[in-house]
Protein backbone atom coordinates (compact mmCIF):
# COMPACT_ATOMS: atom_id res chain seq x y z
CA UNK A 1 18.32 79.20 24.91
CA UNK A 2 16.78 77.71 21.93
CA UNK A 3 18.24 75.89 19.77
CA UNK A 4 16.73 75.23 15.75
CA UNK A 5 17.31 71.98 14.20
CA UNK A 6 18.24 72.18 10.48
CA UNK A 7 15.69 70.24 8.09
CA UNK A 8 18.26 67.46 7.50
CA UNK A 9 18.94 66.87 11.47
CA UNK A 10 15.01 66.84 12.23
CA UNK A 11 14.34 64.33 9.24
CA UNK A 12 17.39 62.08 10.35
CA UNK A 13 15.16 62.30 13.93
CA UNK A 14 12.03 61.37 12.37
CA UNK A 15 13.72 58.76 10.64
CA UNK A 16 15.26 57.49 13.91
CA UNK A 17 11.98 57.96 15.41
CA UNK A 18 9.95 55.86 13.49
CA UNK A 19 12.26 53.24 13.32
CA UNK A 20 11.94 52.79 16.96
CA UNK A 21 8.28 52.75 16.86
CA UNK A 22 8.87 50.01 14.73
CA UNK A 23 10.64 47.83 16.32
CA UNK A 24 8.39 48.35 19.36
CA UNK A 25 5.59 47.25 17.31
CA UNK A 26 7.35 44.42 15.60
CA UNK A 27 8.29 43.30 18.90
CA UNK A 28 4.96 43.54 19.99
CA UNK A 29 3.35 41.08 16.97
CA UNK A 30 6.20 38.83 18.33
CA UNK A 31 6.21 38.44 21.83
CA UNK A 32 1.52 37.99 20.84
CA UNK A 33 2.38 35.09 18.81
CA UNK A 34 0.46 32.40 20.17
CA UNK A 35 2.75 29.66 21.75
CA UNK A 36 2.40 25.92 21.94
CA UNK A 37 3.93 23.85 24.44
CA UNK A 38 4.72 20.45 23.18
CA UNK A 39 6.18 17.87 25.59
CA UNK A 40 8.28 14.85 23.97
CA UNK A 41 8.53 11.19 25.66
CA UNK A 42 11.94 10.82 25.54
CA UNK A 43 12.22 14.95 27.66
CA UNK A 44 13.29 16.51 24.22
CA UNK A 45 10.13 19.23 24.33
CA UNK A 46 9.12 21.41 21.38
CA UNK A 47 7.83 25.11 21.23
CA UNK A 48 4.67 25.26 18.58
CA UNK A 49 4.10 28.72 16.86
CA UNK A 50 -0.09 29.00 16.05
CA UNK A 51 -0.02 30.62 12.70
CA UNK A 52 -3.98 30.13 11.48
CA UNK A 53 -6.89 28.16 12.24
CA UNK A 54 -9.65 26.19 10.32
CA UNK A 55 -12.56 24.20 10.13
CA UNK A 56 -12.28 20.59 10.24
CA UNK A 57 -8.67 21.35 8.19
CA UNK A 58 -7.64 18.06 6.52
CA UNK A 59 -4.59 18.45 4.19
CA UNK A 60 -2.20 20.79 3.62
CA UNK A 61 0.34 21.04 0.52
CA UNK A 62 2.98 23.98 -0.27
CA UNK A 63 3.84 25.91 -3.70
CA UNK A 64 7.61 26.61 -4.89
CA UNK A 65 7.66 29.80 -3.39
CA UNK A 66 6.44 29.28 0.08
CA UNK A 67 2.80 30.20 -0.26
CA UNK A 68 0.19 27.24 0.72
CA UNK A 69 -2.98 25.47 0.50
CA UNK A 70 -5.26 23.64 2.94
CA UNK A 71 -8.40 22.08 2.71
CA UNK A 72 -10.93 21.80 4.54
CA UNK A 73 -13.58 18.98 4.94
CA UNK A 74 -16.49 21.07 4.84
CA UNK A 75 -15.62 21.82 1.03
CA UNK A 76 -13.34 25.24 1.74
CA UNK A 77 -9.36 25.82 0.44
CA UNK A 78 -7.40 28.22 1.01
CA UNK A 79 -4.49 29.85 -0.09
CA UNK A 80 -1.74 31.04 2.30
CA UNK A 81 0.81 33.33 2.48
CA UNK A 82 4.01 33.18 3.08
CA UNK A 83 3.75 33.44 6.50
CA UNK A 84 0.84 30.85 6.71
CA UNK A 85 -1.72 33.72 6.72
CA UNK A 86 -5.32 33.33 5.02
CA UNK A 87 -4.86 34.57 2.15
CA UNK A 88 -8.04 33.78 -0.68
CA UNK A 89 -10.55 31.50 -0.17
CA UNK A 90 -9.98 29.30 -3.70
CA UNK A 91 -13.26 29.43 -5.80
CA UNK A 92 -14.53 26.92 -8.01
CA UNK A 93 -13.02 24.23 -5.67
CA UNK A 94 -15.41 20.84 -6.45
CA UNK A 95 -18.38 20.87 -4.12
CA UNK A 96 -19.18 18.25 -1.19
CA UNK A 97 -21.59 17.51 1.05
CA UNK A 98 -19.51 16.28 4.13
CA UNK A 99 -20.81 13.51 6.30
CA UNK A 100 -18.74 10.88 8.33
CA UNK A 101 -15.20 11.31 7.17
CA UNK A 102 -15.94 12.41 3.91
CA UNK A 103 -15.81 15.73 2.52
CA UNK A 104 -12.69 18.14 0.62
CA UNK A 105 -9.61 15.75 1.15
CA UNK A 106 -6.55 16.14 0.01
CA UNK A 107 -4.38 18.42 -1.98
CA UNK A 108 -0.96 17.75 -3.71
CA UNK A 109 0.89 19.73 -6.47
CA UNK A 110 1.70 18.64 -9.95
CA UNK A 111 5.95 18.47 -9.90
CA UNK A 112 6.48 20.86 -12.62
CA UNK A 113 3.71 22.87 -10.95
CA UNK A 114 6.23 26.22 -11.78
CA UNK A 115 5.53 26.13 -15.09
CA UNK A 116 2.26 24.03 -15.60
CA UNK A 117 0.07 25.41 -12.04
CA UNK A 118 -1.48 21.89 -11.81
CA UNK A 119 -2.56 20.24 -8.39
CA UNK A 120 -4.66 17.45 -7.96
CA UNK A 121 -7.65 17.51 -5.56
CA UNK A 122 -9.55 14.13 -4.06
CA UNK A 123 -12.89 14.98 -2.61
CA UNK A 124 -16.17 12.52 -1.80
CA UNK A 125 -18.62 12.59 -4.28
CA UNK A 126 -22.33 11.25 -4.03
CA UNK A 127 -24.44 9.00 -6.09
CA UNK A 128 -26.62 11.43 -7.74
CA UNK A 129 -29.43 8.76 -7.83
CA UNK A 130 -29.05 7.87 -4.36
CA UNK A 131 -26.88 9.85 -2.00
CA UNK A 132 -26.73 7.35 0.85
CA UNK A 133 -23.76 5.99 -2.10
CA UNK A 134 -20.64 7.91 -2.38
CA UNK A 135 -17.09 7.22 -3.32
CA UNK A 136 -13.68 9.27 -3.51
CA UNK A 137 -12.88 10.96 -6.38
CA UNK A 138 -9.83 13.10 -8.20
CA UNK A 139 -9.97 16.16 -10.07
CA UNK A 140 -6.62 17.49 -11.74
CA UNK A 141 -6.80 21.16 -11.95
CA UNK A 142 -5.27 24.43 -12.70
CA UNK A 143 -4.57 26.83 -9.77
CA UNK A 144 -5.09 30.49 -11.17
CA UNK A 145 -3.47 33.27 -8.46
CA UNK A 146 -4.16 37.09 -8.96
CA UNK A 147 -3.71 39.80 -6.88
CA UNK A 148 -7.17 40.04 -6.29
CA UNK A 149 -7.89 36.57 -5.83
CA UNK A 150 -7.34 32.36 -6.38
CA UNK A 151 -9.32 30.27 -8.10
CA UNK A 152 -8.91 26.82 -10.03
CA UNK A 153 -10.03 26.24 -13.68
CA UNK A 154 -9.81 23.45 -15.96
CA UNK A 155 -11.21 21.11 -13.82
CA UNK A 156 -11.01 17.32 -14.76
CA UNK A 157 -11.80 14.05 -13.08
CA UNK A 158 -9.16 11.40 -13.83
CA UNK A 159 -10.77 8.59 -10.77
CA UNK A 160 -13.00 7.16 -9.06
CA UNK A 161 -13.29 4.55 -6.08
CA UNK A 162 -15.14 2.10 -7.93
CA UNK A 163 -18.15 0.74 -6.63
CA UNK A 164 -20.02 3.30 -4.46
CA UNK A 165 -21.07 2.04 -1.30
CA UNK A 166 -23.25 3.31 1.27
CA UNK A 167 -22.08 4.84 4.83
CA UNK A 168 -19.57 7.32 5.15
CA UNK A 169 -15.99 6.05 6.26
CA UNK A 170 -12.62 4.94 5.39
CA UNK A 171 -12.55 6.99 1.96
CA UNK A 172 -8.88 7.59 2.77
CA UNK A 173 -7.77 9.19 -0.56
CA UNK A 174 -4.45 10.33 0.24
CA UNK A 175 -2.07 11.47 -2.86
CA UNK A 176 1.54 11.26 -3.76
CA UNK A 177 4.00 11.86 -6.43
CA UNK A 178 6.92 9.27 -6.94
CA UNK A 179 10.18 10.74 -8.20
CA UNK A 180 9.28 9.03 -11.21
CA UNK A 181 6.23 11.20 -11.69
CA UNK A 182 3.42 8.55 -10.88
CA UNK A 183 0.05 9.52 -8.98
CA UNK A 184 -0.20 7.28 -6.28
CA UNK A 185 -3.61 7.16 -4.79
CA UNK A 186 -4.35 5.11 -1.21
CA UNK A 187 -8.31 4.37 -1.18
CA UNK A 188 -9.84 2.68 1.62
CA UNK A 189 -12.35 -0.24 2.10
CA UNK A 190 -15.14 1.55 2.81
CA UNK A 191 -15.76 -0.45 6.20
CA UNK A 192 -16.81 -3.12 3.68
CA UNK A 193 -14.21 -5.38 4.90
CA UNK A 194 -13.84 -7.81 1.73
CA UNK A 195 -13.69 -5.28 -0.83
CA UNK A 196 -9.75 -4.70 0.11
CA UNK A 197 -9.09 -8.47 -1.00
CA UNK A 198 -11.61 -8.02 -4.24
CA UNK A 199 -9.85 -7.65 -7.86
CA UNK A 200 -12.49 -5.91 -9.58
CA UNK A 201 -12.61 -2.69 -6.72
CA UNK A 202 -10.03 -0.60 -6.25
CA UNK A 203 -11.17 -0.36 -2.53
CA UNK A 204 -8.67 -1.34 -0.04
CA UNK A 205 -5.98 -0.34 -2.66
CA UNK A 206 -3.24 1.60 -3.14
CA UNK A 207 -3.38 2.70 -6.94
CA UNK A 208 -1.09 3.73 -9.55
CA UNK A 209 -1.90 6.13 -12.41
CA UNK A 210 0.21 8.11 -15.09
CA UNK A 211 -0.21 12.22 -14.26
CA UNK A 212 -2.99 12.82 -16.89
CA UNK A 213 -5.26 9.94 -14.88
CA UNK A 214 -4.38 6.96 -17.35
CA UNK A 215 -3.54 3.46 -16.39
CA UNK A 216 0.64 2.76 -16.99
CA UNK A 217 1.26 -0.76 -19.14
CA UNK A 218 3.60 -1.86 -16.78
CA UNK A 219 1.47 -2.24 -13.60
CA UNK A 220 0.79 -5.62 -11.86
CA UNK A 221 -2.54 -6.44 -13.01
CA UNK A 222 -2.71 -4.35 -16.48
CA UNK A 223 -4.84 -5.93 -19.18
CA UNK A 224 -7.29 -7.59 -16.51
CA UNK A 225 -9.65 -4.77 -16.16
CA UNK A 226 -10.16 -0.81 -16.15
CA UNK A 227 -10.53 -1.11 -12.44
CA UNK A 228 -8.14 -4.35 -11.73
CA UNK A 229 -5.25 -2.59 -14.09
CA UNK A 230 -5.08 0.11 -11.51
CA UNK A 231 -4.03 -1.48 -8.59
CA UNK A 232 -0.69 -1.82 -7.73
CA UNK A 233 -1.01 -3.32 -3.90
CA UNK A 234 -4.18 -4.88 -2.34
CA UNK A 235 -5.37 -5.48 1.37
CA UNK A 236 -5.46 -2.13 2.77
CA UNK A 237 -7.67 -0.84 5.60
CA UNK A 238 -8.14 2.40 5.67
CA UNK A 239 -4.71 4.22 4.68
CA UNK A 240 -4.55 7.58 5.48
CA UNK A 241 -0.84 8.51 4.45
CA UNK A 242 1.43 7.66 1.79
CA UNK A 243 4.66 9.65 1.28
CA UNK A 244 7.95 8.75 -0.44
CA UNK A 245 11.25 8.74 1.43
CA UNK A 246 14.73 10.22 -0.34
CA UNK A 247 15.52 7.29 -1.97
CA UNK A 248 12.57 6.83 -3.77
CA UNK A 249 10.66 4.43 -1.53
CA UNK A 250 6.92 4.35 -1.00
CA UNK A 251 5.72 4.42 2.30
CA UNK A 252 2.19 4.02 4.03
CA UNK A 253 1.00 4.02 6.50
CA UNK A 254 -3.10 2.70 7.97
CA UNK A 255 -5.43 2.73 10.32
CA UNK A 256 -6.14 -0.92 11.82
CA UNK A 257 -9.29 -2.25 13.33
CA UNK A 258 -9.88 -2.01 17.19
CA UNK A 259 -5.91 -1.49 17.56
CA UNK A 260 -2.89 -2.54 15.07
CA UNK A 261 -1.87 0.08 12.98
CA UNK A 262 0.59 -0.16 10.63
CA UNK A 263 3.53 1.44 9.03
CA UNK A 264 4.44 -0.64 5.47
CA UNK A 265 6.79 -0.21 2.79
CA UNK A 266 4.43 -0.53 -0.15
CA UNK A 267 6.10 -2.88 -2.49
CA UNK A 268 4.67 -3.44 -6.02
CA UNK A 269 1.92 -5.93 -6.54
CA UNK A 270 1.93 -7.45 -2.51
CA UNK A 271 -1.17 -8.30 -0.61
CA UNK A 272 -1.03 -6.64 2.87
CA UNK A 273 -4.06 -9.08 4.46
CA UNK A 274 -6.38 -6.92 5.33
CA UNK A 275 -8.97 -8.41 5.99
CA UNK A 276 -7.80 -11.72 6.63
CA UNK A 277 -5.02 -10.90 9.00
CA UNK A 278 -4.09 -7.72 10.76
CA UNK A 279 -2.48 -6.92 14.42
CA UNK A 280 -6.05 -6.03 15.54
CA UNK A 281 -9.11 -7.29 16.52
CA UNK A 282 -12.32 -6.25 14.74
CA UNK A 283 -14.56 -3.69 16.91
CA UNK A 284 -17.01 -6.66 17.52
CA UNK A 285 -14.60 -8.46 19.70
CA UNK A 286 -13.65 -11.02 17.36
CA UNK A 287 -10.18 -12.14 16.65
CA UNK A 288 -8.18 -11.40 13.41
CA UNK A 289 -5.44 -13.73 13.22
CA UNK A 290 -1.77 -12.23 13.12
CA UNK A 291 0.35 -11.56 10.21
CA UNK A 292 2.86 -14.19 11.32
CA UNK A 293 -0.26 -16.56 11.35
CA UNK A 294 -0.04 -16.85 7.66
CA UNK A 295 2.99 -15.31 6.39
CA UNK A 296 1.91 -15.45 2.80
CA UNK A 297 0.73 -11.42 3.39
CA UNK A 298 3.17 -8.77 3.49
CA UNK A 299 3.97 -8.14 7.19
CA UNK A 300 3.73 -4.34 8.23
CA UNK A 301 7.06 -2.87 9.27
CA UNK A 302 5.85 -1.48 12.27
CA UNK A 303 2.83 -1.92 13.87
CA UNK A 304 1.09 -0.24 17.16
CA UNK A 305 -0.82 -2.13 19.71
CA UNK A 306 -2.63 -0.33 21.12
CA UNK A 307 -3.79 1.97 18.58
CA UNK A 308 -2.14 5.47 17.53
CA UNK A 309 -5.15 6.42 15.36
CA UNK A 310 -2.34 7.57 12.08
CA UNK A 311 -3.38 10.46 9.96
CA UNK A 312 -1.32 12.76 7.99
CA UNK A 313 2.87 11.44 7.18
CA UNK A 314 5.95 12.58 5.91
CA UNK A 315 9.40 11.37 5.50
CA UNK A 316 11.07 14.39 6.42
CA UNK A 317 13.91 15.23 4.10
CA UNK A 318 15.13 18.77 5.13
CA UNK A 319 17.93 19.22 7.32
CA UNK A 320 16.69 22.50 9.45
CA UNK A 321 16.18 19.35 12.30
CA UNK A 322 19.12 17.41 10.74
CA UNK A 323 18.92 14.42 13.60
CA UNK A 324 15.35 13.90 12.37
CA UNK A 325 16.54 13.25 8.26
CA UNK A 326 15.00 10.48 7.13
CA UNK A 327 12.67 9.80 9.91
CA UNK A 328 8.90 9.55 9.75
CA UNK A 329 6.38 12.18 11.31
CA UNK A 330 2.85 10.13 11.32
CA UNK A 331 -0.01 12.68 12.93
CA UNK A 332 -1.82 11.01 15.82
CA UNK A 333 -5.74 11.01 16.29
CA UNK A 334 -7.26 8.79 19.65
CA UNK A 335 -3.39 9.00 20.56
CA UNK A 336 -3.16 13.16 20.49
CA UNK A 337 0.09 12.98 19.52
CA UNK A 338 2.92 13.47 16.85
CA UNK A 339 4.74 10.21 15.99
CA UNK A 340 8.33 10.39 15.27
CA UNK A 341 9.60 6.83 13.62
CA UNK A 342 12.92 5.92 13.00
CA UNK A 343 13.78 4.49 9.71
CA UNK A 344 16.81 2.64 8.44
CA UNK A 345 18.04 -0.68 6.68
CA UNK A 346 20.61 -2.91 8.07
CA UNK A 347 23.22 -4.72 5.98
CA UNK A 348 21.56 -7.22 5.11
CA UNK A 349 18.78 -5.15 3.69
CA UNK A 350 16.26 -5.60 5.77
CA UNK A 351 14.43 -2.49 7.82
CA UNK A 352 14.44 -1.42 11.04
CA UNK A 353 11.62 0.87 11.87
CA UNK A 354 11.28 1.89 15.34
CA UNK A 355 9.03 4.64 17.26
CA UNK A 356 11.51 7.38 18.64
CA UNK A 357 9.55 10.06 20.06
CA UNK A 358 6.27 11.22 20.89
CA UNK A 359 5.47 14.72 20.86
CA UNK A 360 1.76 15.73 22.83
CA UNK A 361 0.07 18.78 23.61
CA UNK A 362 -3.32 17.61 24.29
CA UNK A 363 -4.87 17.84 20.82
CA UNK A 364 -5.90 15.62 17.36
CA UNK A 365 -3.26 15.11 14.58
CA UNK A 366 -5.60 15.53 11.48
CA UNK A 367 -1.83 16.34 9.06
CA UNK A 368 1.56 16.46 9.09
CA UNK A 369 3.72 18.51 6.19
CA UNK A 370 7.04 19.85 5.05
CA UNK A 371 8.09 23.26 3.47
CA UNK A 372 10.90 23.61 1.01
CA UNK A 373 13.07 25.59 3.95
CA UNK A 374 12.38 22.21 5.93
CA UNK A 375 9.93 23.58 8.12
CA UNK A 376 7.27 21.15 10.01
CA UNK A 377 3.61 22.09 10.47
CA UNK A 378 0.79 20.02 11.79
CA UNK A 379 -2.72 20.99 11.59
CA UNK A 380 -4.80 20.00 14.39
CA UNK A 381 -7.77 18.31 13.51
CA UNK A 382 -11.71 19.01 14.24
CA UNK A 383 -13.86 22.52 14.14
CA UNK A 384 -10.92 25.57 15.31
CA UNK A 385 -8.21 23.12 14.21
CA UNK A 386 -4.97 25.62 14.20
CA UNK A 387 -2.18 25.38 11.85
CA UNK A 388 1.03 25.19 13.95
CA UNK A 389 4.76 25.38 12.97
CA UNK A 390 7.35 23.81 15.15
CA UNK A 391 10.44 24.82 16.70
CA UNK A 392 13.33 23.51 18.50
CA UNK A 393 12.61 24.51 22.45
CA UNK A 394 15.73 26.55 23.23
């Protein structure tokens, strides 16, 4: 016998139907996801979800509603999604010729960047007269999103590592905000070595500038200098991250010579030693004294012997991993690793910073960063670096 189906009993079918297919398909996307296995020293393993991949990626910063940007050091950026998609390559972004470690760096957003769409962009840029000399710069921009496209506009250069120097390393050129609204700027000694101790560079610095790019009165060193007024800590290597933790502290942390990197709480107008002492040796063989050797230098709070290699930090400060509030997440490049450190104050004010946890998977830590659903991503580093977000291993 055959039976007809009224219209509304086929529809409800169709409906039911194609809600199956569906699921089968979302199911599908899911269960294709590519998976990372990440293995912790201390047995407490993570599962990494690949989301994108890049060329030579280097930073990585998010907007207020959960789209992204990352850079990459052959002179590309682009803007995510909200699931960490490609979305636009951003045009107009400053142009670079990469060599060594120089290239696109990093990218940070304005705080009000809801209502003003400001972010700040540090890139290498060469001597036009001679391009064996370069230098970091800064641009302060506006990011301009459409449906059909990103681009930035408005583009103006508030610094400059100051002098250019020939060869091609330690630019470092990290950014960060302060509660406070401050543009903190870490900028490396070039692999000049003496430039770090040198008042009249800002290489080897960490630097302190108003939003807009201008020098604020109550520096260390203002009034001795457009270039000395900037500085607000001196003896740096090569730092390449700076982040602040919840309670408004500046952290930072660099890469040493032929081991001893450091982790330092960057406290206003100290000399960190570099490089007169430091818990490495230069490359050459030769000895660098200690920091306890001559205590006038700021000691770091943690330093690594042998050598982690740090790139990319954050003081994490969601609770979606609530036993990891607070700590420090330092990306890993000879060691291949991500860095979990420990960080707390006793009573008597002094801190206690501690390595908890390694997490490996056989690959570069070029970055480290935080979404506002306190999320952590890493980007690997090098040529097919992927994007990966991590999860607790169930």
């Amino acid at each position: 016998m055959l039976i007809k189906l009224k219209p509304q009993k086929r529809i409800k079918q169709k409906v039911a139907l194609l809600a199956t297919l569906l699921a089968t398909s979302f199911a599908a996307v899911a269960q294709s996801t590519e998976q990372v296995e990440i293995s912790g020293s201390e047995g407490k393993a993570l599962v990494g979800e690949v989301l994108s991949s890049f060329d030579n990626p280097w930073a990585m910063t998010f907007l207020p509603d959960g789209h992204s940007l990352v850079t990459e050091k052959p002179g590309t950026m682009w803007l995510l999604d909200k699931n960490q998609q490609k979305r636009f390559s951003v045009s107009n972004v400053p142009s670079v010729t990469a060599r060594g470690q120089g290239g696109l760096g990093d990218v940070i957003i304005h705080p009000e960047f809801a209502t003003n769409s400001t972010i700040y962009v540090s890139y290498v840029e060469r001597d036009p007269k001679d391009d064996k000399f370069s230098g970091a710069v800064i641009e302060r921009a506006t990011l301009n999103i459409t449906e059909s496209g990103a681009s930035l506009s408005n583009r103006e250069l508030i610094w400059r590592q100051s002098p250019k120097v020939t060869g091609n390393g330690h630019y470092s050129h990290r950014m960060a905000i302060s509660p406070d609204g401050y543009l903190f700027i870490s900028s490396g000694e070039r692999q000049k070595f003496t430039p770090a101790q040198n008042m009249a560079m800002n290489l080897g610095k960490i630097v302190r500038l108003n939003d807009d790019g201008s020098v604020p009165e109550d520096n260390p060193f203002y009034g001795n200098g457009s270039v000395t007024e900037q500085i607000w800590t001196l003896g740096h290597r090569n730092p390449l991250g700076i982040d602040f933790d919840a309670e408004g502290n500046l952290w930072a942390h660099e890469m040493g010579p032929r081991h001893g990197d450091e982790l330092n709480i960057i406290e206003r107008g100290r000399n960190y030693g570099y490089p007169t002492v430091s818990q490495g040796d230069h490359y050459s063989g030769v000895k660098i004294p200690n920091h306890e050797d001559i205590p006038i230098f700021k000691s770091p709070e943690k330093a690594w012997v042998p050598a982690i290699s740090p790139a990319g930090f954050i003081i994490y400060k969601g609770d979606k991993f609530g036993d990891w509030t607070g700590n420090g997440f330092i990306g890993g490049l000879s060691s291949k690793a991500l860095v979990r450190v420990a960080i707390d104050k006793d009573e008597e004010g002094k801190w206690n910073v501690e390595e908890a946890e390694r997490y490996e998977w056989g690959k570069r830590v070029r970055e480290v960063e935080q979404d506002n659903m306190g999320n952590i991503y890493v980007l690997e580093d090098k040529e097919g670096g992927r994007l990966i977000k991590l999860h607790h291993s169930n």
